[in-house]
PDB file of N, CA and C in Angstrom:
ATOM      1  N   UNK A   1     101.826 129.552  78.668  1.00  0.00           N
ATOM      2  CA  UNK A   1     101.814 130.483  79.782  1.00  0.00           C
ATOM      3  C   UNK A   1     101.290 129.807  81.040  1.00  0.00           C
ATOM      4  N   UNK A   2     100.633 128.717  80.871  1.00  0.00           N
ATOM      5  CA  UNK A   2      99.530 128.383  81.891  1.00  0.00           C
ATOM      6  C   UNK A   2     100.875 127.395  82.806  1.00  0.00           C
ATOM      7  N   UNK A   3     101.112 126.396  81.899  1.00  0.00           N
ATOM      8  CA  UNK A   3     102.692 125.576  82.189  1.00  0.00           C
ATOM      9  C   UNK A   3     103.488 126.628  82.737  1.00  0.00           C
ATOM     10  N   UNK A   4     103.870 127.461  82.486  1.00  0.00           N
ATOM     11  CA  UNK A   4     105.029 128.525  83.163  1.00  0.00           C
ATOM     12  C   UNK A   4     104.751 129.073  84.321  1.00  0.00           C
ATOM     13  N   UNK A   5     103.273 129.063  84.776  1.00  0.00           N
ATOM     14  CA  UNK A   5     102.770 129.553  86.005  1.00  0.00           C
ATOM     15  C   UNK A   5     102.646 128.802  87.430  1.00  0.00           C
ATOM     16  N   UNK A   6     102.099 127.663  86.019  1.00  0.00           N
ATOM     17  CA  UNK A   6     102.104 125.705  87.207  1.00  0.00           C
ATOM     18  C   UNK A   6     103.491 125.734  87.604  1.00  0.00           C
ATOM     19  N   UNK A   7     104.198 125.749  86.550  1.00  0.00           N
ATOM     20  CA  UNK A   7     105.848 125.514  86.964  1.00  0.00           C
ATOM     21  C   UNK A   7     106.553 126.551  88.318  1.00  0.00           C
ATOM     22  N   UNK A   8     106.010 127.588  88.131  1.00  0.00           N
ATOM     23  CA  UNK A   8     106.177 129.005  89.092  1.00  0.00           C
ATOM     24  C   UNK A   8     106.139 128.365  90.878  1.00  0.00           C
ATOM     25  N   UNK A   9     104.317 127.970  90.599  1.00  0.00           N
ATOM     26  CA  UNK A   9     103.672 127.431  91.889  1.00  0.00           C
ATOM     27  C   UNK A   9     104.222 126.682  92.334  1.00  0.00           C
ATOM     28  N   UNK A  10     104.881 125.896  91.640  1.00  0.00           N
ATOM     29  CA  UNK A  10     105.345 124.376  92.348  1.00  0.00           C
ATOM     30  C   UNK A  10     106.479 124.909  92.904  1.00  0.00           C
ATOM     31  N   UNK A  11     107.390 124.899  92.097  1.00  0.00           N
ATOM     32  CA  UNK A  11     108.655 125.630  92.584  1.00  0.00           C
ATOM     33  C   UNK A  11     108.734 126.334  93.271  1.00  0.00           C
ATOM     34  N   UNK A  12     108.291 127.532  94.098  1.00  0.00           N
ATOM     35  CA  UNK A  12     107.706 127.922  95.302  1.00  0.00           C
ATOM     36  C   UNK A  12     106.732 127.599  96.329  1.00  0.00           C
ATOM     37  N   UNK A  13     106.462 126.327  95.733  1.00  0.00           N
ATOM     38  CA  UNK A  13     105.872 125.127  96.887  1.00  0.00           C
ATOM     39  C   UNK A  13     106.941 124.738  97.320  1.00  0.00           C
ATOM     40  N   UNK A  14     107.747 123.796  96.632  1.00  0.00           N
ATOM     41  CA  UNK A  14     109.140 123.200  96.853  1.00  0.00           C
ATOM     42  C   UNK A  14     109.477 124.343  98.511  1.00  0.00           C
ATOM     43  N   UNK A  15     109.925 125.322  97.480  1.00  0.00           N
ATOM     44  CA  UNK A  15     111.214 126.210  97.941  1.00  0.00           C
ATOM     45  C   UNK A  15     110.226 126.282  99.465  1.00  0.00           C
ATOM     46  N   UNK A  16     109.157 126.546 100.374  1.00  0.00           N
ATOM     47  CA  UNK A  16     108.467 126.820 100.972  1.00  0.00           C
ATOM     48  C   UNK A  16     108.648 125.200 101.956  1.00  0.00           C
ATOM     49  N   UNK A  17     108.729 124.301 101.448  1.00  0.00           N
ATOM     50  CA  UNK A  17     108.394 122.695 101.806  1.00  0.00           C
ATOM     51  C   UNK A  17     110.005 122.641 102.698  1.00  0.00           C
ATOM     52  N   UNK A  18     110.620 123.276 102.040  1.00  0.00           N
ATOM     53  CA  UNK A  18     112.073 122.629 102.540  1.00  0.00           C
ATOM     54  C   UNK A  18     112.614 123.821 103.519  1.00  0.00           C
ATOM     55  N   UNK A  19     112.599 124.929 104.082  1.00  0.00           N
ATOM     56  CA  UNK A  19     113.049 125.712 104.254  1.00  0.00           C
ATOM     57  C   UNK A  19     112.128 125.359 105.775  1.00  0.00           C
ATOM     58  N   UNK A  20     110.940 124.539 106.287  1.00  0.00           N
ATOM     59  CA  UNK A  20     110.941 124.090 107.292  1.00  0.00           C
ATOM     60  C   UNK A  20     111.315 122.539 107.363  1.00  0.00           C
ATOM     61  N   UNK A  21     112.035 122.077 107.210  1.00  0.00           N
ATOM     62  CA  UNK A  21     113.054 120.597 106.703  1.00  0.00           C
ATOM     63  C   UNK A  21     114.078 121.096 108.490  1.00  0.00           C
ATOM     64  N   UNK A  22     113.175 119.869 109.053  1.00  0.00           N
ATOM     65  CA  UNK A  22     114.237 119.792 110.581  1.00  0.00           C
ATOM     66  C   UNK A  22     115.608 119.451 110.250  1.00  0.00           C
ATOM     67  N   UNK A  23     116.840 120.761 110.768  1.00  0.00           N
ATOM     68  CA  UNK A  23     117.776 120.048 110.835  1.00  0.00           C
ATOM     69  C   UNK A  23     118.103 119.597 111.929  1.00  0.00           C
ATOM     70  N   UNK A  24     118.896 118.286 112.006  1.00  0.00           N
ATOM     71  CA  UNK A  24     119.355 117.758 113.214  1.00  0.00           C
ATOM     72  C   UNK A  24     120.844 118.168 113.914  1.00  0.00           C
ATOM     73  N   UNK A  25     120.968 118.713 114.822  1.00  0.00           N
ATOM     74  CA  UNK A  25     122.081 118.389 115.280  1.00  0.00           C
ATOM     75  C   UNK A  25     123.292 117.566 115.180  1.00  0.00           C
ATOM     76  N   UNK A  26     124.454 117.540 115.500  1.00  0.00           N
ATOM     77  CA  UNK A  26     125.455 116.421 115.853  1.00  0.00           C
ATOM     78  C   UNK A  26     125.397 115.693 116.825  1.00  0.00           C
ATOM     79  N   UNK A  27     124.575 115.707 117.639  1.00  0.00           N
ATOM     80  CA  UNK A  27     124.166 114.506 118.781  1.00  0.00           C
ATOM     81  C   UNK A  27     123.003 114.246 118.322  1.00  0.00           C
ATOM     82  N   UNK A  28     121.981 115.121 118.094  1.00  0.00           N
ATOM     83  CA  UNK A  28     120.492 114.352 117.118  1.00  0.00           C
ATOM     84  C   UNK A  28     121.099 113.323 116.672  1.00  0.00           C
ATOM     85  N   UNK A  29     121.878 113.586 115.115  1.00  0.00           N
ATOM     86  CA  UNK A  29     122.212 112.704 114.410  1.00  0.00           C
ATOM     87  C   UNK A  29     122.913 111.426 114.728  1.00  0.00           C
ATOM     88  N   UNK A  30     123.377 111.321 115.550  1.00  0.00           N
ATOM     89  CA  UNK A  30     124.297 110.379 116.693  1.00  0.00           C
ATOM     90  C   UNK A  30     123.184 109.335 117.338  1.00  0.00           C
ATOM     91  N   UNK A  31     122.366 109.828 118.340  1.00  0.00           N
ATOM     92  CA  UNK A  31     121.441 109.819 118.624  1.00  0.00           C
ATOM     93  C   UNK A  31     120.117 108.536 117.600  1.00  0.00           C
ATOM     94  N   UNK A  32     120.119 108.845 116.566  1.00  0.00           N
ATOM     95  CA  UNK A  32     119.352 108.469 115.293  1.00  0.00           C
ATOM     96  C   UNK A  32     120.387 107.157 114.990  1.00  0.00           C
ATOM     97  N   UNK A  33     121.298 107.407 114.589  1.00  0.00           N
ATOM     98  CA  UNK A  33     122.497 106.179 114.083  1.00  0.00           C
ATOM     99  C   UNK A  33     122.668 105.224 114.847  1.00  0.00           C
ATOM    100  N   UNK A  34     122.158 105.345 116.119  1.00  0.00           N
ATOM    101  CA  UNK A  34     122.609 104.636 117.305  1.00  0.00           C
ATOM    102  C   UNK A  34     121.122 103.645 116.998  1.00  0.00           C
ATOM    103  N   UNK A  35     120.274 104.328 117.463  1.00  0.00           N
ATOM    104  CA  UNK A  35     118.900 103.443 117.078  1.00  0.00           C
ATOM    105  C   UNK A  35     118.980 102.787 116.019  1.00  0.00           C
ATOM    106  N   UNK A  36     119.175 103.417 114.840  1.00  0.00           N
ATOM    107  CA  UNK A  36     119.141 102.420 113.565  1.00  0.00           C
ATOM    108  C   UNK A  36     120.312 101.677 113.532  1.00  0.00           C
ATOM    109  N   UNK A  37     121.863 101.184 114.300  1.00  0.00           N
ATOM    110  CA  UNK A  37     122.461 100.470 114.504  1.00  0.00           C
ATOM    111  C   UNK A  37     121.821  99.293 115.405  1.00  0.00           C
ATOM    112  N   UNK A  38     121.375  99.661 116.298  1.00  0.00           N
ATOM    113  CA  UNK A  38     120.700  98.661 117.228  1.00  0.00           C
ATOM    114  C   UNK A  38     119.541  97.898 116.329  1.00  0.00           C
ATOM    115  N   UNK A  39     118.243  99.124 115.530  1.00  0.00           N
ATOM    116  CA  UNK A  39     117.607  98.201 115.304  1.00  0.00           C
ATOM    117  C   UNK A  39     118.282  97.652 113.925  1.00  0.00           C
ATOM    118  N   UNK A  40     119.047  97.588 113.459  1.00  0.00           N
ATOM    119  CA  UNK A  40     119.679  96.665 112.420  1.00  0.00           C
ATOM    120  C   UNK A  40     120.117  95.182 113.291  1.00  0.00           C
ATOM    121  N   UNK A  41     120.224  95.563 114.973  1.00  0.00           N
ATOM    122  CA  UNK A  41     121.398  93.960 115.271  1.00  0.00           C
ATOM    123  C   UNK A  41     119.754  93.447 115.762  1.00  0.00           C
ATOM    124  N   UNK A  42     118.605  93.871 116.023  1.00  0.00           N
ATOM    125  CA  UNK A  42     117.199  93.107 116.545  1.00  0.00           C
ATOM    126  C   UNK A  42     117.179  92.424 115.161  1.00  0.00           C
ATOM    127  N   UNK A  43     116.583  93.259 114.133  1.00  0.00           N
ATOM    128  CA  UNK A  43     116.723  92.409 112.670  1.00  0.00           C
ATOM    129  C   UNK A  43     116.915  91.173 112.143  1.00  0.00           C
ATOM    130  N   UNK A  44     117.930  91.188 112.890  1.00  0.00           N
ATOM    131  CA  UNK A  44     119.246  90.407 112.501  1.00  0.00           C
ATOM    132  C   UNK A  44     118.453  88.979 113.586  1.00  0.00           C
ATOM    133  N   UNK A  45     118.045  89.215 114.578  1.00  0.00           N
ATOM    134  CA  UNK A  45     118.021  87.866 115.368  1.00  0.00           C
ATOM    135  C   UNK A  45     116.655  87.601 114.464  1.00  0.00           C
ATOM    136  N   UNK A  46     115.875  87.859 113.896  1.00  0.00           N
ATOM    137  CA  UNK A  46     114.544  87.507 112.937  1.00  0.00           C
ATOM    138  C   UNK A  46     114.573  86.136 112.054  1.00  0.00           C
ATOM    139  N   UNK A  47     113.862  85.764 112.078  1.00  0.00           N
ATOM    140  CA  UNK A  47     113.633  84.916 110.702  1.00  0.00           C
ATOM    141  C   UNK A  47     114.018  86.075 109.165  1.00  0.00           C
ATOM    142  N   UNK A  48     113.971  85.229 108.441  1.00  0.00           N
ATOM    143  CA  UNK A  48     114.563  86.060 107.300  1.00  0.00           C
ATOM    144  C   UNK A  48     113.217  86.374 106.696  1.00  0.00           C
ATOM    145  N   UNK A  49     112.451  86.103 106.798  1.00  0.00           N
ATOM    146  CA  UNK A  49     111.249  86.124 105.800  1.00  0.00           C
ATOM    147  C   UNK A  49     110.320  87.465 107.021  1.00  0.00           C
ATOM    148  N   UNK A  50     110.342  87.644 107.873  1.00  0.00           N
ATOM    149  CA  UNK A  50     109.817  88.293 109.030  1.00  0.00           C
ATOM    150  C   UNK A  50     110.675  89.466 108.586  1.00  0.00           C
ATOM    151  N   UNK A  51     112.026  89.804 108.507  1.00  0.00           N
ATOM    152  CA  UNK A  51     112.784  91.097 108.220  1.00  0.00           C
ATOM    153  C   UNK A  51     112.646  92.251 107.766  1.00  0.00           C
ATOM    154  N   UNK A  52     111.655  92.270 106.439  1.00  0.00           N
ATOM    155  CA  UNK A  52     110.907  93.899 106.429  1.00  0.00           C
ATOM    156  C   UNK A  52     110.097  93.859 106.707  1.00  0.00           C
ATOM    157  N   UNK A  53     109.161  93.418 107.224  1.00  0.00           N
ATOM    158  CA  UNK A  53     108.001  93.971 107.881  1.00  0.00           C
ATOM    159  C   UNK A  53     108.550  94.684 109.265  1.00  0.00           C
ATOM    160  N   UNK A  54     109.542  93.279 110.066  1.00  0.00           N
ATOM    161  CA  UNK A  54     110.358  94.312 110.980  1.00  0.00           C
ATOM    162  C   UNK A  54     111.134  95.386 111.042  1.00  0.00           C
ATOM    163  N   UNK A  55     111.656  95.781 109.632  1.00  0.00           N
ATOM    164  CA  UNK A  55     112.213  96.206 109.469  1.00  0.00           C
ATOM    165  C   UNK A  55     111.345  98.270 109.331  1.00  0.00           C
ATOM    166  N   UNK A  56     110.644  97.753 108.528  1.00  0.00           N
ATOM    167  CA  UNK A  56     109.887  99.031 108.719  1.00  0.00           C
ATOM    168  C   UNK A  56     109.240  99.484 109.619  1.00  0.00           C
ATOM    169  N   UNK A  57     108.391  98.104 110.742  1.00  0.00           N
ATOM    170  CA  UNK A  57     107.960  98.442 111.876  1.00  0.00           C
ATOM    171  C   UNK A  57     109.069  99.686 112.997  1.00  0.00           C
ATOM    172  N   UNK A  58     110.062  98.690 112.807  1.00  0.00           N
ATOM    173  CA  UNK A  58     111.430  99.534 113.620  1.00  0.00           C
ATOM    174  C   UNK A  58     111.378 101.291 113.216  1.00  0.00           C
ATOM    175  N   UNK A  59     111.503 101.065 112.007  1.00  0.00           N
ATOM    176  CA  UNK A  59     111.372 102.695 111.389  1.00  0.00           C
ATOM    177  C   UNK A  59     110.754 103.739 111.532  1.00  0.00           C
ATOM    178  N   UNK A  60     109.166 103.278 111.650  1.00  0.00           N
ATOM    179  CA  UNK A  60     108.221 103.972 111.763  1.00  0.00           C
ATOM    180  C   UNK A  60     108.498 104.686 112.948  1.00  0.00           C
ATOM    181  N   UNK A  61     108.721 103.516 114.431  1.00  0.00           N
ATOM    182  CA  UNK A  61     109.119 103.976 115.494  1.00  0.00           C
ATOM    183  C   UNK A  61     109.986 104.502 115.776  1.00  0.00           C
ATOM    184  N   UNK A  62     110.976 104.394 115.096  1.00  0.00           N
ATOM    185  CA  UNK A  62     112.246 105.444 114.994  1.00  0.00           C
ATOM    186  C   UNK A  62     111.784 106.756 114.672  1.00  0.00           C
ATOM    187  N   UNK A  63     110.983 106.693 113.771  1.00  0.00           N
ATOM    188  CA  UNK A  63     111.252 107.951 113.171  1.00  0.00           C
ATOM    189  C   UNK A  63     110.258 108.658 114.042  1.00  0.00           C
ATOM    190  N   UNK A  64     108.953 107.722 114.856  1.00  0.00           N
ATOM    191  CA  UNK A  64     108.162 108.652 115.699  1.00  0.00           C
ATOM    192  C   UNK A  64     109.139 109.337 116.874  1.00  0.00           C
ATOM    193  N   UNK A  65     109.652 108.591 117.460  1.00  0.00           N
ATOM    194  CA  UNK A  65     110.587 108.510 118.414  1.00  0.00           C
ATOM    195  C   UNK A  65     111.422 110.228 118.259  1.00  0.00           C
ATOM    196  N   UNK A  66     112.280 110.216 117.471  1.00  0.00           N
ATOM    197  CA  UNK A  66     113.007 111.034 116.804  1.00  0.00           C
ATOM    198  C   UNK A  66     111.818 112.595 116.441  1.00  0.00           C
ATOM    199  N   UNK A  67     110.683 112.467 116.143  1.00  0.00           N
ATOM    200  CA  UNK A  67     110.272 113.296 115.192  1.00  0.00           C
ATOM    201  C   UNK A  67     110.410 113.958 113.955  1.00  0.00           C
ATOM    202  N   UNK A  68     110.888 112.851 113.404  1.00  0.00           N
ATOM    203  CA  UNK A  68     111.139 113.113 112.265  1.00  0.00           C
ATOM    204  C   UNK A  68     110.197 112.203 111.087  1.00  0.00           C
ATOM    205  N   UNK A  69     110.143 112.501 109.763  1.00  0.00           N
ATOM    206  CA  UNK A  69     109.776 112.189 108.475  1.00  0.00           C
ATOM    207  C   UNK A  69     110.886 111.226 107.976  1.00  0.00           C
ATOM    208  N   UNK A  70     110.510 110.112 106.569  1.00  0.00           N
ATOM    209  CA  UNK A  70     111.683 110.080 105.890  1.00  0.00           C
ATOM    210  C   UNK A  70     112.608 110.930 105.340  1.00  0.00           C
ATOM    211  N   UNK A  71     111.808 111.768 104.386  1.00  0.00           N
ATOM    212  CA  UNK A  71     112.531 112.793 103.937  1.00  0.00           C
ATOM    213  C   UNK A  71     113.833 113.744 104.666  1.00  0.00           C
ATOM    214  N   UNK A  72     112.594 114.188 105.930  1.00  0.00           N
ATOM    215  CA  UNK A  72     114.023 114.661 107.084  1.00  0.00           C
ATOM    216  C   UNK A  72     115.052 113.981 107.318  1.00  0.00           C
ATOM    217  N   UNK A  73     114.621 112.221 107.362  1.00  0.00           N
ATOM    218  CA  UNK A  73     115.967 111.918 108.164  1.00  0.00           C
ATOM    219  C   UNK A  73     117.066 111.515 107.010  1.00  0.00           C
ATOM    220  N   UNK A  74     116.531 111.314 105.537  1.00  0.00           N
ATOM    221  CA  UNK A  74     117.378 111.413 104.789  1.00  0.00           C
ATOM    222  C   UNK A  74     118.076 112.471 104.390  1.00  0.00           C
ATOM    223  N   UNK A  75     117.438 113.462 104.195  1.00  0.00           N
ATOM    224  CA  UNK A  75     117.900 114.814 104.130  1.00  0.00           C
ATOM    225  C   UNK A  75     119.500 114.919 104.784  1.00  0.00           C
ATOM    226  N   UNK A  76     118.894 114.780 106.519  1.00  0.00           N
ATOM    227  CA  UNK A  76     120.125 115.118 107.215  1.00  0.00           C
ATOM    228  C   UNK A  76     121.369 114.204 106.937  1.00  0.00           C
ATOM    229  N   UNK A  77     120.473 112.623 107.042  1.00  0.00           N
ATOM    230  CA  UNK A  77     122.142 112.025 106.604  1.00  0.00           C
ATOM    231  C   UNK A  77     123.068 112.593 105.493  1.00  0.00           C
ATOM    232  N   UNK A  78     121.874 113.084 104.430  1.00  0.00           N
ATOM    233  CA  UNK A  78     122.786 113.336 103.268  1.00  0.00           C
ATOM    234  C   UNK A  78     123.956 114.492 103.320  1.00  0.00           C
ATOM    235  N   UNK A  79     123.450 115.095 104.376  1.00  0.00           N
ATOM    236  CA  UNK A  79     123.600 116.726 104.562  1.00  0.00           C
ATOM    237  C   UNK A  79     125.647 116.221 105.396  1.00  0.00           C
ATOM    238  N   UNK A  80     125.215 115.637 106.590  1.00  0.00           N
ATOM    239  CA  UNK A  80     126.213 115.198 107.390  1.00  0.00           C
ATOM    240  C   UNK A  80     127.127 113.630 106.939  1.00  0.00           C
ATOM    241  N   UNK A  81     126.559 113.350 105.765  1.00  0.00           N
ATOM    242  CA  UNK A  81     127.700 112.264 105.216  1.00  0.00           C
ATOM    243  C   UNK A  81     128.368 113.203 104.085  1.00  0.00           C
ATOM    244  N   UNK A  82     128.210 114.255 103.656  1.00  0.00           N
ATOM    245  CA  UNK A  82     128.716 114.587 102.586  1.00  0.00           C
ATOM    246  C   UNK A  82     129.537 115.429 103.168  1.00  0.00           C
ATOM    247  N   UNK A  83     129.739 115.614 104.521  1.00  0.00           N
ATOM    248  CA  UNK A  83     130.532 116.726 104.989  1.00  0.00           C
ATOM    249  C   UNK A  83     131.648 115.949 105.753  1.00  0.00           C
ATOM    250  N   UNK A  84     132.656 115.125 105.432  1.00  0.00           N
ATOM    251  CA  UNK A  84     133.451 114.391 106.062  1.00  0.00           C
ATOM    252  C   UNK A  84     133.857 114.442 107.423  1.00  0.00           C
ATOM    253  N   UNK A  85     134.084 115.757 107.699  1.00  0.00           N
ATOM    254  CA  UNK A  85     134.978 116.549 109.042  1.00  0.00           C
ATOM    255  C   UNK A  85     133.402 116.199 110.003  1.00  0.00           C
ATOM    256  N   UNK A  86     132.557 116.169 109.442  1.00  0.00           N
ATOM    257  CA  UNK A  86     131.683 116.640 110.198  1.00  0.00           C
ATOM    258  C   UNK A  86     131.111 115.562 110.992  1.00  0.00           C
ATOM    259  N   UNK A  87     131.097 114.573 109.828  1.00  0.00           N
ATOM    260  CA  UNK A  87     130.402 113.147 109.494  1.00  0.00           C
ATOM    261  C   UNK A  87     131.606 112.349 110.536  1.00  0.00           C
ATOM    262  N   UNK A  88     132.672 112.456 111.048  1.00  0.00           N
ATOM    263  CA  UNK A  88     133.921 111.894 111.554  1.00  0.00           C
ATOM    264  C   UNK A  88     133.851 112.558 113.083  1.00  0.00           C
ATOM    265  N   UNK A  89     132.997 113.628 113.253  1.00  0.00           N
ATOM    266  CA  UNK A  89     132.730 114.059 114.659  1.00  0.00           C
ATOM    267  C   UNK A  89     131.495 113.271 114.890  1.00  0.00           C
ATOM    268  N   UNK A  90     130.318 112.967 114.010  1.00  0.00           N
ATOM    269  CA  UNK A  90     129.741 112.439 114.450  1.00  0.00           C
ATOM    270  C   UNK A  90     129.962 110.737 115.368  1.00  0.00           C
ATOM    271  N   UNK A  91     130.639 110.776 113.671  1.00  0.00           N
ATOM    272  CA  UNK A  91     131.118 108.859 113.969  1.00  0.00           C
ATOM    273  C   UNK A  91     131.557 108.500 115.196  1.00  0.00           C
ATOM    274  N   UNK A  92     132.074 109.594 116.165  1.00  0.00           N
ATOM    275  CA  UNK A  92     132.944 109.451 117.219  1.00  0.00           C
ATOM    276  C   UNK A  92     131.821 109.464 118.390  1.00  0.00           C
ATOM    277  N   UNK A  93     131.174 110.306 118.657  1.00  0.00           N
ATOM    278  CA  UNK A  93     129.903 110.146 119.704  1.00  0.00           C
ATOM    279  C   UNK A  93     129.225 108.933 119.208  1.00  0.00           C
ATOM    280  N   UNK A  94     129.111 108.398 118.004  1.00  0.00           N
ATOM    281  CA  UNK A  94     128.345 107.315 118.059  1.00  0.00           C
ATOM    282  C   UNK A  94     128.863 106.434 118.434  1.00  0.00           C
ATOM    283  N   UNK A  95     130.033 106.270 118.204  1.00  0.00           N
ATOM    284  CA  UNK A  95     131.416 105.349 119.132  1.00  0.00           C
ATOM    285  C   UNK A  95     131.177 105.211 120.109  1.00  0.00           C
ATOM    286  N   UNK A  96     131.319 106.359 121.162  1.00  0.00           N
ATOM    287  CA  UNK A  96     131.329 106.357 122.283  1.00  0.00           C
ATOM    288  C   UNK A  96     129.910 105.998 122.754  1.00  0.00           C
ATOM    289  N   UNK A  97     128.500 106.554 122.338  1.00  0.00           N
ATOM    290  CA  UNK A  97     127.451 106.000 122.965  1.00  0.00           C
ATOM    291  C   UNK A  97     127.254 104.127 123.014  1.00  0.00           C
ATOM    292  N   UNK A  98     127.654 103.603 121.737  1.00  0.00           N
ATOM    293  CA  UNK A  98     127.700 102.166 121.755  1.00  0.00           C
ATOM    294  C   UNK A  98     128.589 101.822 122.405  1.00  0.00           C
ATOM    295  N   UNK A  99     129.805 102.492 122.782  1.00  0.00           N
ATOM    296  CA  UNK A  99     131.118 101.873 123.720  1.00  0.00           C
ATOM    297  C   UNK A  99     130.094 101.989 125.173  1.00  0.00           C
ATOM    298  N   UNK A 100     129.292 103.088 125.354  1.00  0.00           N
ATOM    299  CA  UNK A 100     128.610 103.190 126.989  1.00  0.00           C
ATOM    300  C   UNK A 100     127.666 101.933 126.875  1.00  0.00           C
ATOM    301  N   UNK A 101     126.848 101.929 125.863  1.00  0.00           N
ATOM    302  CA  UNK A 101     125.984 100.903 125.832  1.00  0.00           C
ATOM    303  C   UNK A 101     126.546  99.705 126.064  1.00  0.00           C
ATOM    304  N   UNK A 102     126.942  98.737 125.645  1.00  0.00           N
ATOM    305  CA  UNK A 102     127.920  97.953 125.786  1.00  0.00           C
ATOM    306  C   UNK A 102     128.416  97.364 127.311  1.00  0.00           C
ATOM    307  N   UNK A 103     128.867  98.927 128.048  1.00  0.00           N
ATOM    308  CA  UNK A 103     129.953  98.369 129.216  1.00  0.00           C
ATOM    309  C   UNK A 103     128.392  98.573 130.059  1.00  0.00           C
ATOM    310  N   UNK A 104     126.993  99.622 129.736  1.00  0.00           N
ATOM    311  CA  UNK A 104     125.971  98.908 130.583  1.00  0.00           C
ATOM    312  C   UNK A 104     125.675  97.610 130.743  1.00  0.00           C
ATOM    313  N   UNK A 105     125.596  96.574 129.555  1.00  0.00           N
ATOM    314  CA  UNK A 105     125.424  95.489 129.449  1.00  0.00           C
ATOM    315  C   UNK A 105     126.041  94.728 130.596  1.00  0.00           C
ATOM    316  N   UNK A 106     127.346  95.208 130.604  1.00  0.00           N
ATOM    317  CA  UNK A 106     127.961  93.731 131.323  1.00  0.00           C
ATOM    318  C   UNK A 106     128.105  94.233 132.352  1.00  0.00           C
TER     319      UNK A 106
END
């Protein structure tokens, strides 16, 4: 009985935990992809042995940046990659923000 009660609590911990779970938008999410595209090409100019430490440094700040958690920001990817139509509107603003980025450059 005592197990069936623990089990009760939690499970309405859960259900309570997620039901304030930020969702992001379609430009949020755009927005987010764009940063973690970029900081994937900084990465990239690193020593190889330097790479996760940078790599998580980047994150942290991402994710302060953003306001978001891991959990949140996995959440949402999962939410908006599993939805194709949706995930294919995104892909397209993220297109276009790296196509703007880009023609700032030069």
């Amino acid at each position: 009985m005592r197990y069936l009660i623990a089990g009760l609590l939690l499970l309405s911990f859960i259900g309570c935990q997620r039901s304030e779970m930020k969702i992001l938008t379609e430009d949020e999410v755009a927005n987010v992809l764009v940063d973690l595209t970029i900081s994937d090409q900084v990465i990239t100019l690193h020593h190889v042995h330097e790479r996760d430490s940078i790599r998580e440094l980047l994150m942290e700040s991402l994710l302060k940046i953003h306001d978001l958690d891991r959990a949140e920001l996995d959440s949402n990817l999962y939410i908006y990659m599993s939805d194709f139509e949706r995930f294919a509107k995104v892909n397209e603003v993220i297109q276009a923000k790296i196509d703007s980025l880009l023609l700032e450059e030069q």
